[in-house]
C-alpha atoms as a PDB file:
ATOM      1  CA  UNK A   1       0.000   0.000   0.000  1.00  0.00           C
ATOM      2  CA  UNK A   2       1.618   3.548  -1.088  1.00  0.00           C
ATOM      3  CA  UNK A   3       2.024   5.725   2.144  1.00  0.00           C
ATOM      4  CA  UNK A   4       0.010   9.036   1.371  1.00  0.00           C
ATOM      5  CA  UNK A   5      -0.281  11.894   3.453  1.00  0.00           C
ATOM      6  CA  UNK A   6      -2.842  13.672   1.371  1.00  0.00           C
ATOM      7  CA  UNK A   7      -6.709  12.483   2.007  1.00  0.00           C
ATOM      8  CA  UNK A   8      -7.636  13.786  -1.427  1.00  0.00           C
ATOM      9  CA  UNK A   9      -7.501  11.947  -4.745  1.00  0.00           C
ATOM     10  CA  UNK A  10      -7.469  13.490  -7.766  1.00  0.00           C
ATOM     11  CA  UNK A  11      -9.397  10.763 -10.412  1.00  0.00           C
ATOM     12  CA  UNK A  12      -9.296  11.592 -14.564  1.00  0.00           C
ATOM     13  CA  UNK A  13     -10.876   9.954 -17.212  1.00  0.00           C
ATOM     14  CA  UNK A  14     -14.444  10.110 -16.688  1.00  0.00           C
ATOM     15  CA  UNK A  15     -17.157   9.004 -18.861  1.00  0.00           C
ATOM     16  CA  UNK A  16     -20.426  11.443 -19.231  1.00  0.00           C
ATOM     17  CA  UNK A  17     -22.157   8.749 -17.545  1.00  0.00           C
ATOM     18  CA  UNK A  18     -20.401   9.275 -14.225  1.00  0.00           C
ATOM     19  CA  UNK A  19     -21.993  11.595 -11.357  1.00  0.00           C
ATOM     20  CA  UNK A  20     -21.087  12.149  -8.084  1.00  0.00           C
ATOM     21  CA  UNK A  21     -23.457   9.463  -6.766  1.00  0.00           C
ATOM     22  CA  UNK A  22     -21.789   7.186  -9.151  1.00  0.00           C
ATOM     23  CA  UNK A  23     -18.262   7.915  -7.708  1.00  0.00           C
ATOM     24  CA  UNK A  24     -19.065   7.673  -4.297  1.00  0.00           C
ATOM     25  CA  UNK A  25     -20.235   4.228  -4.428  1.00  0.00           C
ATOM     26  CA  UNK A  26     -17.208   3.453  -6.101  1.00  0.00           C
ATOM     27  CA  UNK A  27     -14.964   4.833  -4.035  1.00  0.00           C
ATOM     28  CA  UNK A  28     -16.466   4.117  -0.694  1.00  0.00           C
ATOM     29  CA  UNK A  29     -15.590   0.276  -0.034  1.00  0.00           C
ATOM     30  CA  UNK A  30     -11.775   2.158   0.707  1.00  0.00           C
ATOM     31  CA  UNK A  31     -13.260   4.403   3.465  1.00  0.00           C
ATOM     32  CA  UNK A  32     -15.255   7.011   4.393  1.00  0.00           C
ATOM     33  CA  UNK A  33     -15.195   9.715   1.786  1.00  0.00           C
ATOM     34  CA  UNK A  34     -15.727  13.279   3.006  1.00  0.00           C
ATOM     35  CA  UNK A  35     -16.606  14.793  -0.283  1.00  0.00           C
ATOM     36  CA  UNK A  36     -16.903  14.486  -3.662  1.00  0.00           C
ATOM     37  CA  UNK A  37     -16.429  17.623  -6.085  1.00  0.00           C
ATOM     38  CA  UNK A  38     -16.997  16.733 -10.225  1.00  0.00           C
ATOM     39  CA  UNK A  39     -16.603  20.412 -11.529  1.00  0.00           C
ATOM     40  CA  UNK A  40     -18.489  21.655 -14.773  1.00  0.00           C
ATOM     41  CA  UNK A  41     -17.526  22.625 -18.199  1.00  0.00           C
ATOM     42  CA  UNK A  42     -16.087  26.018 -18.177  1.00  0.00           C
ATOM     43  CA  UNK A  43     -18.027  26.984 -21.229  1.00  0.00           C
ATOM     44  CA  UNK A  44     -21.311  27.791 -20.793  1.00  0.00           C
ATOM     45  CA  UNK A  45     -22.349  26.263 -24.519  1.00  0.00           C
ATOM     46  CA  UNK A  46     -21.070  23.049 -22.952  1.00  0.00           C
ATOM     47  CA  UNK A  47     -23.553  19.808 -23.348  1.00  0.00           C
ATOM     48  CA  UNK A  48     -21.353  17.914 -20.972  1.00  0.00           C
ATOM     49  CA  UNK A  49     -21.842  17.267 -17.319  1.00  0.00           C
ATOM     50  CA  UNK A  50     -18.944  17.451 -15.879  1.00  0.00           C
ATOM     51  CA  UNK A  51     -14.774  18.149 -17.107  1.00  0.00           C
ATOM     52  CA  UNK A  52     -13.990  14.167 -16.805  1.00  0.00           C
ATOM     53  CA  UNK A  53     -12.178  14.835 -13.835  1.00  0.00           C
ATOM     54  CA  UNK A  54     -13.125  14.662 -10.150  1.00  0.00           C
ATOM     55  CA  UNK A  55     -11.101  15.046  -6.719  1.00  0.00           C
ATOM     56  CA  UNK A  56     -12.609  12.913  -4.178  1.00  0.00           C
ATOM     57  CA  UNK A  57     -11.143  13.517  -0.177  1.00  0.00           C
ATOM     58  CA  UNK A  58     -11.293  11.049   2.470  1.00  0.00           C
ATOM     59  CA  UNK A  59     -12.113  11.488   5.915  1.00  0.00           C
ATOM     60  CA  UNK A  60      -8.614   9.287   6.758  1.00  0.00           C
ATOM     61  CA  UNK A  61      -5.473   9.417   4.206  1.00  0.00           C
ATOM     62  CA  UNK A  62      -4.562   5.365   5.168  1.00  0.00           C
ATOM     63  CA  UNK A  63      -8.630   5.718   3.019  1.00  0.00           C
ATOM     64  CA  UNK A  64      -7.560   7.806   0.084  1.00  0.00           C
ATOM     65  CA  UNK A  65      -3.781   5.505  -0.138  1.00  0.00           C
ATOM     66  CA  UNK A  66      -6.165   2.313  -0.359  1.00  0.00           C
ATOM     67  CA  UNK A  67      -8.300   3.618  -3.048  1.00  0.00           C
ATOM     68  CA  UNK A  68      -5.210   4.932  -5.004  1.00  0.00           C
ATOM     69  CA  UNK A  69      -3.274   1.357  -4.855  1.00  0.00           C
ATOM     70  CA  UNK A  70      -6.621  -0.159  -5.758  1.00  0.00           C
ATOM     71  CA  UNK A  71      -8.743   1.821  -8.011  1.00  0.00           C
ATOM     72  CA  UNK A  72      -5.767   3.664 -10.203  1.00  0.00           C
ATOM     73  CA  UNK A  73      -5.718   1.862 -13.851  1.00  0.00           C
ATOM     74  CA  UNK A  74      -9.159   0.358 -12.890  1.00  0.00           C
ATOM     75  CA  UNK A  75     -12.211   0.452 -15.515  1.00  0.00           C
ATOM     76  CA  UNK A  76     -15.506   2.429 -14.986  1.00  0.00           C
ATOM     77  CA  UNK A  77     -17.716   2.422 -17.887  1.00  0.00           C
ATOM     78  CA  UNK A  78     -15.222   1.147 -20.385  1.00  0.00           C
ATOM     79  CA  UNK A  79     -12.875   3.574 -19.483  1.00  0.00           C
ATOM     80  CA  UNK A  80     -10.080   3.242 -17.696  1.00  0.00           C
ATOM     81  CA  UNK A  81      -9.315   5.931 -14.581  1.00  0.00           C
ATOM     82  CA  UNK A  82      -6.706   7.377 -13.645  1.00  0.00           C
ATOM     83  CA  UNK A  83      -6.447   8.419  -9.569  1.00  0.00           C
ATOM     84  CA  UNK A  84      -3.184  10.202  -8.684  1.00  0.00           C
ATOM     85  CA  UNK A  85      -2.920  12.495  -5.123  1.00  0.00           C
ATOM     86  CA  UNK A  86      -4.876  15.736  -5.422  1.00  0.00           C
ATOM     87  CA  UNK A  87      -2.244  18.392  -5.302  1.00  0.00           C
ATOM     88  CA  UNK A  88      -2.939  21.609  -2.931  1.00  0.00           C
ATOM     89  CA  UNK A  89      -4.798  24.252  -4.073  1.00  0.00           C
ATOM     90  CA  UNK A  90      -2.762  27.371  -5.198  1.00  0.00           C
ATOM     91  CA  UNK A  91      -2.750  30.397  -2.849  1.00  0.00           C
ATOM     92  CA  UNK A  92      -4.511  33.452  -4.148  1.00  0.00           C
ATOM     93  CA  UNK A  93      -2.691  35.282  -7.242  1.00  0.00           C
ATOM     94  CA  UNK A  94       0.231  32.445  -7.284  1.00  0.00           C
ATOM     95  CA  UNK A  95       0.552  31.524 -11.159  1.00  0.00           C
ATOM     96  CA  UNK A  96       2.051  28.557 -12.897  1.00  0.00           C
ATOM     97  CA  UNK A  97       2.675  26.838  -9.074  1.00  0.00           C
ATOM     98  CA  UNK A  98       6.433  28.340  -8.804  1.00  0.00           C
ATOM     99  CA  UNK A  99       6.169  30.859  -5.834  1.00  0.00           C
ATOM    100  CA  UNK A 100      10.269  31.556  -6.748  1.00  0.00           C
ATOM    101  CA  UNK A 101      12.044  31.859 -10.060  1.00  0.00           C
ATOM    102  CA  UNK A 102      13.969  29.648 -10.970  1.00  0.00           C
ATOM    103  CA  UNK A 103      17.040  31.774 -10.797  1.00  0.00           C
ATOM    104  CA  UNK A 104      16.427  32.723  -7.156  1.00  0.00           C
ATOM    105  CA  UNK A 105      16.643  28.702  -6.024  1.00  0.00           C
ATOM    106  CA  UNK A 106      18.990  27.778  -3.972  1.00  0.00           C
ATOM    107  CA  UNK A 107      21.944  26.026  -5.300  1.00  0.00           C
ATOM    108  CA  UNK A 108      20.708  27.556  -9.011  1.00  0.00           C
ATOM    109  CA  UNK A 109      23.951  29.788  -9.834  1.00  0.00           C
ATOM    110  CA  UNK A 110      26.578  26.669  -8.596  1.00  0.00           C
ATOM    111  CA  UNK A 111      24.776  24.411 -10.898  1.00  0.00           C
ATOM    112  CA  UNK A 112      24.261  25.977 -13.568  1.00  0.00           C
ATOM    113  CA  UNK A 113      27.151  29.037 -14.067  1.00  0.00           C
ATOM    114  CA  UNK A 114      25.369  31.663 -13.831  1.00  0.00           C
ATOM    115  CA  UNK A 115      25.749  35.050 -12.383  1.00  0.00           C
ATOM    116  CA  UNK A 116      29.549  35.872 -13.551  1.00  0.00           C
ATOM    117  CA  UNK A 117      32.511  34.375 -15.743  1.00  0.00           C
ATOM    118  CA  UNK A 118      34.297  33.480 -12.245  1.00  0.00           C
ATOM    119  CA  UNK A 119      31.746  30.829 -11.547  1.00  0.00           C
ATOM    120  CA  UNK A 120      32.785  27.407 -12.909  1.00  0.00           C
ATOM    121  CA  UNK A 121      35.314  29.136 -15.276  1.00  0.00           C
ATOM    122  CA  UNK A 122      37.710  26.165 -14.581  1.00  0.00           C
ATOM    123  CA  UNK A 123      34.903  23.921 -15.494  1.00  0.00           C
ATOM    124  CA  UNK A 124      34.005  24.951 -18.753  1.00  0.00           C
ATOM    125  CA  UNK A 125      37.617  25.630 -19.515  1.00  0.00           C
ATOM    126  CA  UNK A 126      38.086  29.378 -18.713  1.00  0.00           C
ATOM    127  CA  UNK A 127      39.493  31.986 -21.311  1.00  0.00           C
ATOM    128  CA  UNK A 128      37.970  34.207 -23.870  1.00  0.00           C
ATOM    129  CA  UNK A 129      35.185  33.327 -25.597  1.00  0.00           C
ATOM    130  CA  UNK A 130      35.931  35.056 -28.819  1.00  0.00           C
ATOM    131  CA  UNK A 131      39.262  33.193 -28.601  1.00  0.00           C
ATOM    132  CA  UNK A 132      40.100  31.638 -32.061  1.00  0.00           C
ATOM    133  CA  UNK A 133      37.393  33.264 -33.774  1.00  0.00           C
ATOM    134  CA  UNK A 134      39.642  35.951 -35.687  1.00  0.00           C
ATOM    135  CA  UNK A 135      39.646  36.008 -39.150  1.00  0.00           C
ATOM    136  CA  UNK A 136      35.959  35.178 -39.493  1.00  0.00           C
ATOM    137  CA  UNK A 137      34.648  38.375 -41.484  1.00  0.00           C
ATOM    138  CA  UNK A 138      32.157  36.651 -43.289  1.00  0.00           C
ATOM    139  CA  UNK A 139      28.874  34.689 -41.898  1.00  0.00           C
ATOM    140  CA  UNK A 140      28.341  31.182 -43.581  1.00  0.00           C
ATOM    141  CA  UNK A 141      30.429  28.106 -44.236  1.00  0.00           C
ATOM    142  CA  UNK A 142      33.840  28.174 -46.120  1.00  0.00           C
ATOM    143  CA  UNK A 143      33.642  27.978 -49.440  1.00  0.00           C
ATOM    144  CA  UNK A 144      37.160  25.654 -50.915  1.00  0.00           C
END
């Protein structure tokens, strides 16, 4: 059984078919389930019920880590789910899920050179990097 932390499962690949009734009864031999949220199309023109996604949450994570090891790559309606663990929601105004750029990681500069020619000079080999270019007036190969 996969240790999971996280009472919420996030479940994909969803017929039309499938309501929240539906889920819950499929789900529920794993545990209690606290709630079950099946959003709707974002369009409004939409004839569909639902996205084809769901996130169901547990009242107990051991629940929700059952249900994951059991019910991931299982069939519902002749097709076959996915469940993976729900990821958090993002805070207010946080885009893209990075709250840090990537060059303002820790560790990012040492790794990867950046921020000045002294870093990892002796690495890369050091010297002048229009060394051994003179002589080249002309853009293109050489013609013989």
């Amino acid at each position: 059984m996969a240790t999971n932390a996280n009472p919420s499962l996030f479940v994909s690949g969803l017929t039309n078919d499938v309501n929240e009734e539906v889920l819950h009864e499929a789900f529920i031999p794993f545990g209690e389930i606290a709630s079950v949220s099946l959003p709707k199309p974002e369009m409004k023109s939409s004839t569909d019920p639902h996205r084809g996604f769901a996130t169901l949450t547990f009242a107990h994570p051991s629940d929700a880590a059952e249900a994951l090891d059991n019910m991931d790559q299982s069939e519902l309606f002749g097709r076959v789910l996915t469940v993976r663990p729900a990821k958090e929601a993002k805070a207010e105004g946080v885009k893209l899920g990075s709250r840090t750029a990537v060059w303002e990681q820790e560790g990012y500069s040492a790794r990867y050179g950046a921020g000045g020619a002294e870093v990892g000079d002796e690495e890369r080999g050091g010297g002048d990097a229009m060394e051994g270019l003179e002589g080249l007036d002309v853009a293109g190969p050489k013609r013989q």
